[in-house]
N, C-alpha and C. Protein backbone atom coordinates (compact mmCIF):
# COMPACT_ATOMS: atom_id res chain seq x y z
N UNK A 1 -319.32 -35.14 13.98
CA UNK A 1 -318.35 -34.20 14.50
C UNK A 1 -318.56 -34.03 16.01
N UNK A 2 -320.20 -33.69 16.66
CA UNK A 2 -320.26 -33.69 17.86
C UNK A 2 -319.60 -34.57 18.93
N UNK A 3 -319.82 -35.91 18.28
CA UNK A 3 -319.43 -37.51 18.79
C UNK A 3 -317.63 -37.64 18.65
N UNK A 4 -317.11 -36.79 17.95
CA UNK A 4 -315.67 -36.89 18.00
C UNK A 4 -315.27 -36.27 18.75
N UNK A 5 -315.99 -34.74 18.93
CA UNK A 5 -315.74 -33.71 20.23
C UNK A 5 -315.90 -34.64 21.22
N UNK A 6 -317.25 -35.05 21.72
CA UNK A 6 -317.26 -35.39 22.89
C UNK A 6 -316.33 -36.57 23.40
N UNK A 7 -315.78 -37.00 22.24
CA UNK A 7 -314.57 -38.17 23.06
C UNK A 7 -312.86 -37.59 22.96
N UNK A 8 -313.32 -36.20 22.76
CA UNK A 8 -312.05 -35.62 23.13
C UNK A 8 -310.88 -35.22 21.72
N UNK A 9 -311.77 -35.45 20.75
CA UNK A 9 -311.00 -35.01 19.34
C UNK A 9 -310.80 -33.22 19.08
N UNK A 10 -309.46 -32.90 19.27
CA UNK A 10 -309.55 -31.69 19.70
C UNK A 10 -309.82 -30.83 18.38
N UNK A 11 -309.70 -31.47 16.89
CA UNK A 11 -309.69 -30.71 15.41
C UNK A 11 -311.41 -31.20 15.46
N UNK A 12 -312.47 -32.45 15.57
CA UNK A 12 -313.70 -32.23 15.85
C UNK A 12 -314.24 -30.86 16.80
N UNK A 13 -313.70 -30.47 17.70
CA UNK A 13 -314.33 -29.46 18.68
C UNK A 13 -313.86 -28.13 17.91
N UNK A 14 -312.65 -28.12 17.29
CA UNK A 14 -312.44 -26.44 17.00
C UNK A 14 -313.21 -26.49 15.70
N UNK A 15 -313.45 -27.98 14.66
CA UNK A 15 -314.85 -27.47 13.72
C UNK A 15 -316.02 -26.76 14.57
N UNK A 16 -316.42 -27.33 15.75
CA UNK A 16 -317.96 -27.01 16.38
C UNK A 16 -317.51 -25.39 16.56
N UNK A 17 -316.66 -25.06 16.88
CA UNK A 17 -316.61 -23.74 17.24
C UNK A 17 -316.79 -22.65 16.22
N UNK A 18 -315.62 -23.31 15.03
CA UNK A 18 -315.84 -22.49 14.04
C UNK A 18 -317.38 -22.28 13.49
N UNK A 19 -318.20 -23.34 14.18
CA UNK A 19 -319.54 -23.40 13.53
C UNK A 19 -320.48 -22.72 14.34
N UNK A 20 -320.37 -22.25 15.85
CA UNK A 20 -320.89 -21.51 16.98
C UNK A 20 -320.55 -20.49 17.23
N UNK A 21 -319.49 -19.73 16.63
CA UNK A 21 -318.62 -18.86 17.35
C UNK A 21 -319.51 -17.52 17.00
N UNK A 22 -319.91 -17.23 15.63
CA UNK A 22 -320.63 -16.13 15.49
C UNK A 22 -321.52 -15.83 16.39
N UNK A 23 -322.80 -16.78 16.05
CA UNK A 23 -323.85 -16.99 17.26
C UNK A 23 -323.36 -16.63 18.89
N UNK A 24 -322.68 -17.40 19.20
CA UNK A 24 -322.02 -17.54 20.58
C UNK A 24 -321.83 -16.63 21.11
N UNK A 25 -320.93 -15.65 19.84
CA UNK A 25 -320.21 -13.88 20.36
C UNK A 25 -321.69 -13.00 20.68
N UNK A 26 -322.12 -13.25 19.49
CA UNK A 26 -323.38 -12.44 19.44
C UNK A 26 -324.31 -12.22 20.57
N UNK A 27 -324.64 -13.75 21.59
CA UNK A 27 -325.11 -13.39 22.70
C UNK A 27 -324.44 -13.23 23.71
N UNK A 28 -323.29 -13.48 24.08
CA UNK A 28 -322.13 -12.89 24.81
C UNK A 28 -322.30 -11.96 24.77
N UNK A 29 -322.32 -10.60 23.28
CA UNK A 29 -321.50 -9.32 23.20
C UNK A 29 -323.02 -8.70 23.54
N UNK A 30 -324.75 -9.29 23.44
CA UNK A 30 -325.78 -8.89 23.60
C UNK A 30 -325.79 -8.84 25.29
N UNK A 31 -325.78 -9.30 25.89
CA UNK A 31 -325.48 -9.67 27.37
C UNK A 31 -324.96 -8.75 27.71
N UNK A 32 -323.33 -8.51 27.69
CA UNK A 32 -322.86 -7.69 28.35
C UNK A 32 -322.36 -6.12 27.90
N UNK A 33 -322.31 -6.05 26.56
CA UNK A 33 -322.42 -4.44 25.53
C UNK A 33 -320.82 -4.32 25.99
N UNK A 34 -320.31 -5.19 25.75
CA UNK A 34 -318.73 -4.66 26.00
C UNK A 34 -318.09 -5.27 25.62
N UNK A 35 -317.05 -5.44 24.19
CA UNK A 35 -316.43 -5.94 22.69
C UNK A 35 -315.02 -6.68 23.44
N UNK A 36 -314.96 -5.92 24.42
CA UNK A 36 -313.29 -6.86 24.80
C UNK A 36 -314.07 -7.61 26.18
N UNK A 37 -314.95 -7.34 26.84
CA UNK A 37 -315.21 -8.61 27.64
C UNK A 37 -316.02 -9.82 26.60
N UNK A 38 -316.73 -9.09 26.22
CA UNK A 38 -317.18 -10.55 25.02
C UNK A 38 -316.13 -11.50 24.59
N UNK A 39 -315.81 -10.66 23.82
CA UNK A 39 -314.53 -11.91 23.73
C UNK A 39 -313.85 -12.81 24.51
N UNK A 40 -313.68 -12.00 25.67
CA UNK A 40 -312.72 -12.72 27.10
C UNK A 40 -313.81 -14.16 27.27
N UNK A 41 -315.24 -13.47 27.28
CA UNK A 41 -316.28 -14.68 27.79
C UNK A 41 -316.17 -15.66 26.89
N UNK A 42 -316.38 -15.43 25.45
CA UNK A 42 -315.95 -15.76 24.87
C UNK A 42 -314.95 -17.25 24.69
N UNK A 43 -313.80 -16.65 25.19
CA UNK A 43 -313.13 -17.99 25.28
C UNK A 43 -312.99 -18.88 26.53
N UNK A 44 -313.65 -17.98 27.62
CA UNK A 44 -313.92 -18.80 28.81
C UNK A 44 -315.13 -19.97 28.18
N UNK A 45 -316.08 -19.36 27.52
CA UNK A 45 -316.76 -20.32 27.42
C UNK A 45 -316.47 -21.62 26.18
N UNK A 46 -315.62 -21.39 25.69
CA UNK A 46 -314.86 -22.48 24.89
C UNK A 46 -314.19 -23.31 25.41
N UNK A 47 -312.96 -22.43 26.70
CA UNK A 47 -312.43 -23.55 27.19
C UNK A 47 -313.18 -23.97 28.03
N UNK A 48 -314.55 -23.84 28.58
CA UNK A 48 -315.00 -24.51 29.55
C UNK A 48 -315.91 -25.67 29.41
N UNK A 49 -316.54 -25.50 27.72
CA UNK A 49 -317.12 -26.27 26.94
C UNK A 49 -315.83 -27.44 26.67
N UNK A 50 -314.66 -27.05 26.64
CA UNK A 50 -313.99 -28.28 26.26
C UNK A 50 -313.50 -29.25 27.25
N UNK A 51 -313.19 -28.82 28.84
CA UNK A 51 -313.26 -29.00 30.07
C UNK A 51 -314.19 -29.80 30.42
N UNK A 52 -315.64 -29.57 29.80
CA UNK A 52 -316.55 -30.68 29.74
C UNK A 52 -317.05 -31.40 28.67
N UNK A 53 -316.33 -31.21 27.73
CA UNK A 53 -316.98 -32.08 26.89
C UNK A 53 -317.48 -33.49 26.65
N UNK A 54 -316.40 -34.44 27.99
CA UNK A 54 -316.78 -35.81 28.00
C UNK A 54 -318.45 -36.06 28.61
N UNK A 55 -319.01 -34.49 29.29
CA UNK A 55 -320.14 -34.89 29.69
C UNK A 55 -320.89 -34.36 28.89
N UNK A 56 -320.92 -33.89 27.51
CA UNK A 56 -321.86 -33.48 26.99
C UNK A 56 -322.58 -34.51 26.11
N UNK A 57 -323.96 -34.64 26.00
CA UNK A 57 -324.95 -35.52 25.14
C UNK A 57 -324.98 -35.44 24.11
N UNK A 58 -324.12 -36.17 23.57
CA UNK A 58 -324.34 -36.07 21.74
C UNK A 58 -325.42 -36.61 21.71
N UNK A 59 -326.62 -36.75 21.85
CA UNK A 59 -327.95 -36.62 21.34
C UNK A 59 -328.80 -35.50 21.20
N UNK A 60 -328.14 -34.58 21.73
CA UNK A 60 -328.68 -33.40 21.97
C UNK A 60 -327.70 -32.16 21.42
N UNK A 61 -328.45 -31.26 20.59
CA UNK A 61 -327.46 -30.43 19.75
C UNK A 61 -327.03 -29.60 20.18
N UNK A 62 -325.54 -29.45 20.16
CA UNK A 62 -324.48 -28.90 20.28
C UNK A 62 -324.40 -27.55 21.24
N UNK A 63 -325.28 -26.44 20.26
CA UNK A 63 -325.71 -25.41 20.37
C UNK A 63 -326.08 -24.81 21.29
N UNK A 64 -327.16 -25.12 21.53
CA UNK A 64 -327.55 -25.13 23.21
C UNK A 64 -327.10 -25.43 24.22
N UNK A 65 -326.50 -26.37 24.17
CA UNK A 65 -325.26 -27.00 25.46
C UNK A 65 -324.57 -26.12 25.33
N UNK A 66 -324.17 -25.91 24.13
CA UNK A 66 -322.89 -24.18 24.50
C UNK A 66 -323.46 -22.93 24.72
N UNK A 67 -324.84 -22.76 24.66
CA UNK A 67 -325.05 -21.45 24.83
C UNK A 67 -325.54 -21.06 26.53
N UNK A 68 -325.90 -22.86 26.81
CA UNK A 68 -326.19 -22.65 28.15
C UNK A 68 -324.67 -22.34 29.09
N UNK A 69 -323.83 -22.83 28.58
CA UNK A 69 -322.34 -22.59 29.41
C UNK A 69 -322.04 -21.19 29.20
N UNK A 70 -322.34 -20.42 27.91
CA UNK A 70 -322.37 -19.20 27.36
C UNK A 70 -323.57 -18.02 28.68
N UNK A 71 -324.06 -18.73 28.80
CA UNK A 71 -324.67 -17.78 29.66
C UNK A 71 -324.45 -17.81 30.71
N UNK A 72 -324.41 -19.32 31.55
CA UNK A 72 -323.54 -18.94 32.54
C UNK A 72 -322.52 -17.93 33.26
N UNK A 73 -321.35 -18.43 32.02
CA UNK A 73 -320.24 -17.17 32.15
C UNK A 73 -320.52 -16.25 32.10
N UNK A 74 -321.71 -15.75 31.57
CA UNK A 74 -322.41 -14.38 31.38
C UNK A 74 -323.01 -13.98 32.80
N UNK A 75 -323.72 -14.49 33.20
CA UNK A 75 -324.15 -14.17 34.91
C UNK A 75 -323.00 -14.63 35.74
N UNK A 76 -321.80 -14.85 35.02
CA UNK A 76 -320.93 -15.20 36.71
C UNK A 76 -319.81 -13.31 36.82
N UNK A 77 -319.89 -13.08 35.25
CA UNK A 77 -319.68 -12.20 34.83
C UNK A 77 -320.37 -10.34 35.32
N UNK A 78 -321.58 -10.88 35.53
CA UNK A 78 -322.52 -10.03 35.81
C UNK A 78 -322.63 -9.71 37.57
N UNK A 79 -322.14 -11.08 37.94
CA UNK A 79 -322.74 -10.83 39.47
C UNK A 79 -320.77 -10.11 39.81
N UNK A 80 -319.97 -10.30 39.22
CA UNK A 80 -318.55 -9.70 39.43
C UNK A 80 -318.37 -8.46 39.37
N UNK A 81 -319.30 -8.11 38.05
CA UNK A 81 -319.32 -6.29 38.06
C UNK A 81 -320.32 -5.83 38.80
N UNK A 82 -321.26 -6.58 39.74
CA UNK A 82 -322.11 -6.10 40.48
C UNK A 82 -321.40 -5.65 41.45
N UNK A 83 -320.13 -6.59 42.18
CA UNK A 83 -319.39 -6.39 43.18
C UNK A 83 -319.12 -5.14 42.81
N UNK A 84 -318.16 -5.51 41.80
CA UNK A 84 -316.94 -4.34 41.69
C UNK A 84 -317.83 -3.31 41.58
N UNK A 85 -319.00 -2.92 41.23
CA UNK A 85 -319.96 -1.66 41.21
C UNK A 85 -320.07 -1.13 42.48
N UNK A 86 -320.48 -2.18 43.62
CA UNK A 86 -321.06 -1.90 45.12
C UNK A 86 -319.60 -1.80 45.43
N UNK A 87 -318.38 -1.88 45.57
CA UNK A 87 -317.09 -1.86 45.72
C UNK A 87 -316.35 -0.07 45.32
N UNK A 88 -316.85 0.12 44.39
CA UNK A 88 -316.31 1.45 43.69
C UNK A 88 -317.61 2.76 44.37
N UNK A 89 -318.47 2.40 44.31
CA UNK A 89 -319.53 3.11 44.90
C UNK A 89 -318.99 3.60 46.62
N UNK A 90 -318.77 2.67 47.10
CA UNK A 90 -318.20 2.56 48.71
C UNK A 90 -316.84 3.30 48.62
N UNK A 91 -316.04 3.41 47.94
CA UNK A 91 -315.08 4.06 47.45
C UNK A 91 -314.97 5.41 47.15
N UNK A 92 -316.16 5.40 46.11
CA UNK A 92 -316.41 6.89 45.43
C UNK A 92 -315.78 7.04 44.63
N UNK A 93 -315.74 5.96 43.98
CA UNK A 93 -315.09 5.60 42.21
C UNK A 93 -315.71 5.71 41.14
N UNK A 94 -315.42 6.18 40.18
CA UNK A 94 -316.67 5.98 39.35
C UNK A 94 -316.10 5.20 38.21
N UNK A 95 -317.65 4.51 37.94
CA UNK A 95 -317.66 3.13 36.74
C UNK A 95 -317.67 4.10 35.22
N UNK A 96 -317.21 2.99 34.47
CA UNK A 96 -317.78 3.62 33.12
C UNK A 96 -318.44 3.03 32.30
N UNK A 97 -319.52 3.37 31.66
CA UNK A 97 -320.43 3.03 30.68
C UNK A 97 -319.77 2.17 29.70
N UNK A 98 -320.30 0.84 29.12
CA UNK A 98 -319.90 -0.42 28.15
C UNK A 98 -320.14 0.86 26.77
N UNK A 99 -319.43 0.86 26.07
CA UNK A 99 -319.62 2.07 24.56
C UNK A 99 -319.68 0.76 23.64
N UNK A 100 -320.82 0.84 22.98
CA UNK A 100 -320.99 0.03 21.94
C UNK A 100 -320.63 0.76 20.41
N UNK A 101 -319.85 -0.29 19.53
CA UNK A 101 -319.76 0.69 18.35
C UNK A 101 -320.84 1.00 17.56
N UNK A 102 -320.75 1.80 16.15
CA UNK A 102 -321.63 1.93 15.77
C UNK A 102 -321.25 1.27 14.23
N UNK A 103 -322.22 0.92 13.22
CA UNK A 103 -322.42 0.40 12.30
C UNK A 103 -321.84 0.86 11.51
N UNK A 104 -320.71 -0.21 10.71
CA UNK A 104 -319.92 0.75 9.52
C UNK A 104 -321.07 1.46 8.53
N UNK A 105 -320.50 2.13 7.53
CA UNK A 105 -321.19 2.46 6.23
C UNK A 105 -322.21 3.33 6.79
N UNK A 106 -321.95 4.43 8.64
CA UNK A 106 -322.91 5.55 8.32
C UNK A 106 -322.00 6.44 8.43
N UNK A 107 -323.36 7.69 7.56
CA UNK A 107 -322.19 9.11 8.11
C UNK A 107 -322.09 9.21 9.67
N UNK A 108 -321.16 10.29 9.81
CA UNK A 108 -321.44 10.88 11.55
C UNK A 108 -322.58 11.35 12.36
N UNK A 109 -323.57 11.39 11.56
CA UNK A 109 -324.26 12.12 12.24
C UNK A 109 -325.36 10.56 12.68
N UNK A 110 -325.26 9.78 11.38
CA UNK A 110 -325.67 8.75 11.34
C UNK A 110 -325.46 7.35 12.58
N UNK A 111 -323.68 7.46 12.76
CA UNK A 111 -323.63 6.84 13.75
C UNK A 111 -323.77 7.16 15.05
N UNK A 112 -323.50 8.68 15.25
CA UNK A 112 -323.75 9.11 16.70
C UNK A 112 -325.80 9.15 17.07
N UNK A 113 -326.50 8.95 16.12
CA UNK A 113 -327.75 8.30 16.43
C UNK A 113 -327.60 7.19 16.68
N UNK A 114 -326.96 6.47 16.00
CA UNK A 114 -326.58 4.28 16.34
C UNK A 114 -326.36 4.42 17.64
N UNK A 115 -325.29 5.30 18.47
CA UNK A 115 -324.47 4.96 19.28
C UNK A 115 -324.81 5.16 20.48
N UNK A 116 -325.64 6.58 20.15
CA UNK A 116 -326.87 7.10 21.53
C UNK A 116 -328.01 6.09 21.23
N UNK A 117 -328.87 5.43 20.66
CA UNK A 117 -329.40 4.44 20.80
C UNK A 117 -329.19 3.24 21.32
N UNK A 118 -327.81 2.74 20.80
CA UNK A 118 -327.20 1.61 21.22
C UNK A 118 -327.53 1.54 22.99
N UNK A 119 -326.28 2.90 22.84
CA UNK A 119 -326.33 2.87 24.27
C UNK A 119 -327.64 3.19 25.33
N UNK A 120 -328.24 3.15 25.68
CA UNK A 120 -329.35 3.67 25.70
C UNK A 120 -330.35 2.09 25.94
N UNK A 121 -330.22 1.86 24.84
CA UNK A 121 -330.78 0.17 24.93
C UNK A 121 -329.87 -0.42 25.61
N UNK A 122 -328.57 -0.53 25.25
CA UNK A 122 -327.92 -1.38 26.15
C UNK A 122 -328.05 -1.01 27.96
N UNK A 123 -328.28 0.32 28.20
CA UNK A 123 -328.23 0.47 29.75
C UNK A 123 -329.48 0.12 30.58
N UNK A 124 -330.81 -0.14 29.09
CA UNK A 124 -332.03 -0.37 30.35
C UNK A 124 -331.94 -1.92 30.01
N UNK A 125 -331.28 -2.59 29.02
CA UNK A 125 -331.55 -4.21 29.10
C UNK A 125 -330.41 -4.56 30.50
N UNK A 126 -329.58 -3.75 30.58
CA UNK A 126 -328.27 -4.30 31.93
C UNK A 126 -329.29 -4.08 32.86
N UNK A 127 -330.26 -3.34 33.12
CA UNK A 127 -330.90 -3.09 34.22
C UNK A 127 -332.14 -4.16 34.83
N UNK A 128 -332.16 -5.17 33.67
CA UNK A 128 -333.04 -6.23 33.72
C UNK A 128 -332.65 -7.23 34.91
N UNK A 129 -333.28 -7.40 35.62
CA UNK A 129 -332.46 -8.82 36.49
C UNK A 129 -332.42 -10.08 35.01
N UNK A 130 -331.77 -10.97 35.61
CA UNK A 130 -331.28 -11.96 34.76
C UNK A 130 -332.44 -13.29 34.06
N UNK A 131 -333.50 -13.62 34.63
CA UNK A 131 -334.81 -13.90 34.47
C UNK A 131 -335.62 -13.31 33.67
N UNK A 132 -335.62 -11.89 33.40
CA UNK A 132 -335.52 -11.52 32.28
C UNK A 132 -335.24 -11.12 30.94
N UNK A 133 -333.41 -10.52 31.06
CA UNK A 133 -332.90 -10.28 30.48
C UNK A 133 -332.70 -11.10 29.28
N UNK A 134 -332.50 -12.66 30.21
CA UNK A 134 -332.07 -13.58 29.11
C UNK A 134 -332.95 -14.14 28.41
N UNK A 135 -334.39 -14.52 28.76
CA UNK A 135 -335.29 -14.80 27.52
C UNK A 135 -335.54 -13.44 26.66
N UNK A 136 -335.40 -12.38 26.99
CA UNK A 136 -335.58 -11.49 25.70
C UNK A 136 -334.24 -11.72 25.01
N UNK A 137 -333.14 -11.49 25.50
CA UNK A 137 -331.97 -11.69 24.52
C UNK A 137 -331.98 -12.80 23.63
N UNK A 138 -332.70 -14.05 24.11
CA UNK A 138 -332.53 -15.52 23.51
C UNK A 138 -334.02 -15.06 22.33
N UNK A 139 -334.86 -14.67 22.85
CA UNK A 139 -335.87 -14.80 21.71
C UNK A 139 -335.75 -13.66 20.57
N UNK A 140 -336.32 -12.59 21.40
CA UNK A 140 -335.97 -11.26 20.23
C UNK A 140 -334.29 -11.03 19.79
N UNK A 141 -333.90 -11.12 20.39
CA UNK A 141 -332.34 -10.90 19.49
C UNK A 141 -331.71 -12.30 19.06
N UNK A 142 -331.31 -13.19 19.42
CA UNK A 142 -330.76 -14.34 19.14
C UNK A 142 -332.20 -15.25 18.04
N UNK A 143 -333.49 -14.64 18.27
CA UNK A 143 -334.32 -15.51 17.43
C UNK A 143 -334.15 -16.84 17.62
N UNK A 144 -334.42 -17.27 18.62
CA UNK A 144 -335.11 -19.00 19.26
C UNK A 144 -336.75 -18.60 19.33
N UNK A 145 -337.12 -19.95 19.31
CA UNK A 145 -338.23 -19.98 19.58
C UNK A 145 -338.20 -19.94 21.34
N UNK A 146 -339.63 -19.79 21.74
CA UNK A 146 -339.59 -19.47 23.11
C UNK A 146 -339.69 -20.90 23.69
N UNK A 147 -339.73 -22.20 23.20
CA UNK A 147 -339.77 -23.42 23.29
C UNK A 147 -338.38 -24.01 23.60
N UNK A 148 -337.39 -23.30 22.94
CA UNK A 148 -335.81 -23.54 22.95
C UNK A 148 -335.69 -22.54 24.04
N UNK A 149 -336.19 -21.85 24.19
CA UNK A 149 -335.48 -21.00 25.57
C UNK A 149 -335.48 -21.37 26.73
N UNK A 150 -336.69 -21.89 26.51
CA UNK A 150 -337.26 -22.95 28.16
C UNK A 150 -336.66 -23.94 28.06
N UNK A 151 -335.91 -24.69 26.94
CA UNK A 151 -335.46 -26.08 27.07
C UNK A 151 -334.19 -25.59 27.26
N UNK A 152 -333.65 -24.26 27.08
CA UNK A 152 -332.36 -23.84 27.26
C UNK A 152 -332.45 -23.73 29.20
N UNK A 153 -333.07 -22.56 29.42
CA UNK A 153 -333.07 -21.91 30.71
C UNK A 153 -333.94 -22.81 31.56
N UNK A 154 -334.36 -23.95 31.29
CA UNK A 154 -334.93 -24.88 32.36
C UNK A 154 -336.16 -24.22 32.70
N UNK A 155 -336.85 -23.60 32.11
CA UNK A 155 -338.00 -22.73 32.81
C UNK A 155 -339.43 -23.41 31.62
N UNK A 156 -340.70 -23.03 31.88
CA UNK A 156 -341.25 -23.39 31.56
C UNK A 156 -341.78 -22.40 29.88
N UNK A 157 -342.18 -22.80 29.12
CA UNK A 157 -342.37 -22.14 28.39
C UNK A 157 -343.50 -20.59 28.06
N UNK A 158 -344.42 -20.82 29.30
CA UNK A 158 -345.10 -19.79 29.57
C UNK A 158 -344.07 -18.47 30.44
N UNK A 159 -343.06 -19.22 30.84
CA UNK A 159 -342.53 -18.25 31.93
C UNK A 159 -341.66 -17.36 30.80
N UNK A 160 -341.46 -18.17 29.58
CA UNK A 160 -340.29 -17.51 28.76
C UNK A 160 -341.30 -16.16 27.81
């Protein structure tokens, strides 16, 4: 299937997706704590995976090649709302907080603990520079080994 993607079979590539897409969202929506930019990244990073697909190594799995484009968009993403932050600040605008939902199947009292937690976690991991952020997201939440993170993020495996 990879080998049909990469020569441009467009029903081979939307299998790979259907087969990445969970994963994919998941560190997208971990990254940035915000359900409608995830998504947006989301399909930036689909169509951009398909944009390149003639250069991708079918010897090398799938996954990772998309999650590295996946993160990309994620820091090109990040350094945009940095602007628009230093932009609105100079202004005297004010930003608003990414609201993460909370977990079906609790009571209220139940989710407004999810939601003040959520949030909460989500505002000191945004506060991470990106060297960090992303090997914790890739290991503790996405569950890679720290061996795949370094072969992901080009870094060495002690650094991850």
């Amino acid at each position: 299937m990879q080998r049909r993607a990469a020569l441009g079979d467009e029903r081979a590539y939307t299998d790979l997706i259907r087969l990445t897409q969970g994963a994919t969202y998941r560190l997208i929506a971990r990254y940035v704590f915000d359900r409608v930019e995830a998504n947006d990244l989301l399909q930036e990073t689909y169509a951009a995976g398909w944009l390149a697909i003639k250069r991708y190594d079918t010897d090398r799995p799938f996954g990772p090649w998309l999650r590295r484009i996946a993160l990309n968009k994620c820091r090109d993403w990040s350094r945009r709302r940095m602007v628009r932050r230093a932009i609105a600040g100079v202004l005297g605008l004010e930003t608003s907080e990414a609201q993460s939902a909370a977990e079906p199947g609790l009571d209220a009292e139940g989710q407004l603990i999810e939601r003040e937690t959520s949030d909460r976690l989500a505002r000191e991991i945004a506060k991470l520079p990106a060297k960090l952020k992303e090997p914790l997201l890739l290991t503790a939440i996405e569950g890679l080994s720290q061996a795949e993170v370094a072969a992901l993020l080009g870094i060495s495996t002690k650094a991850v």
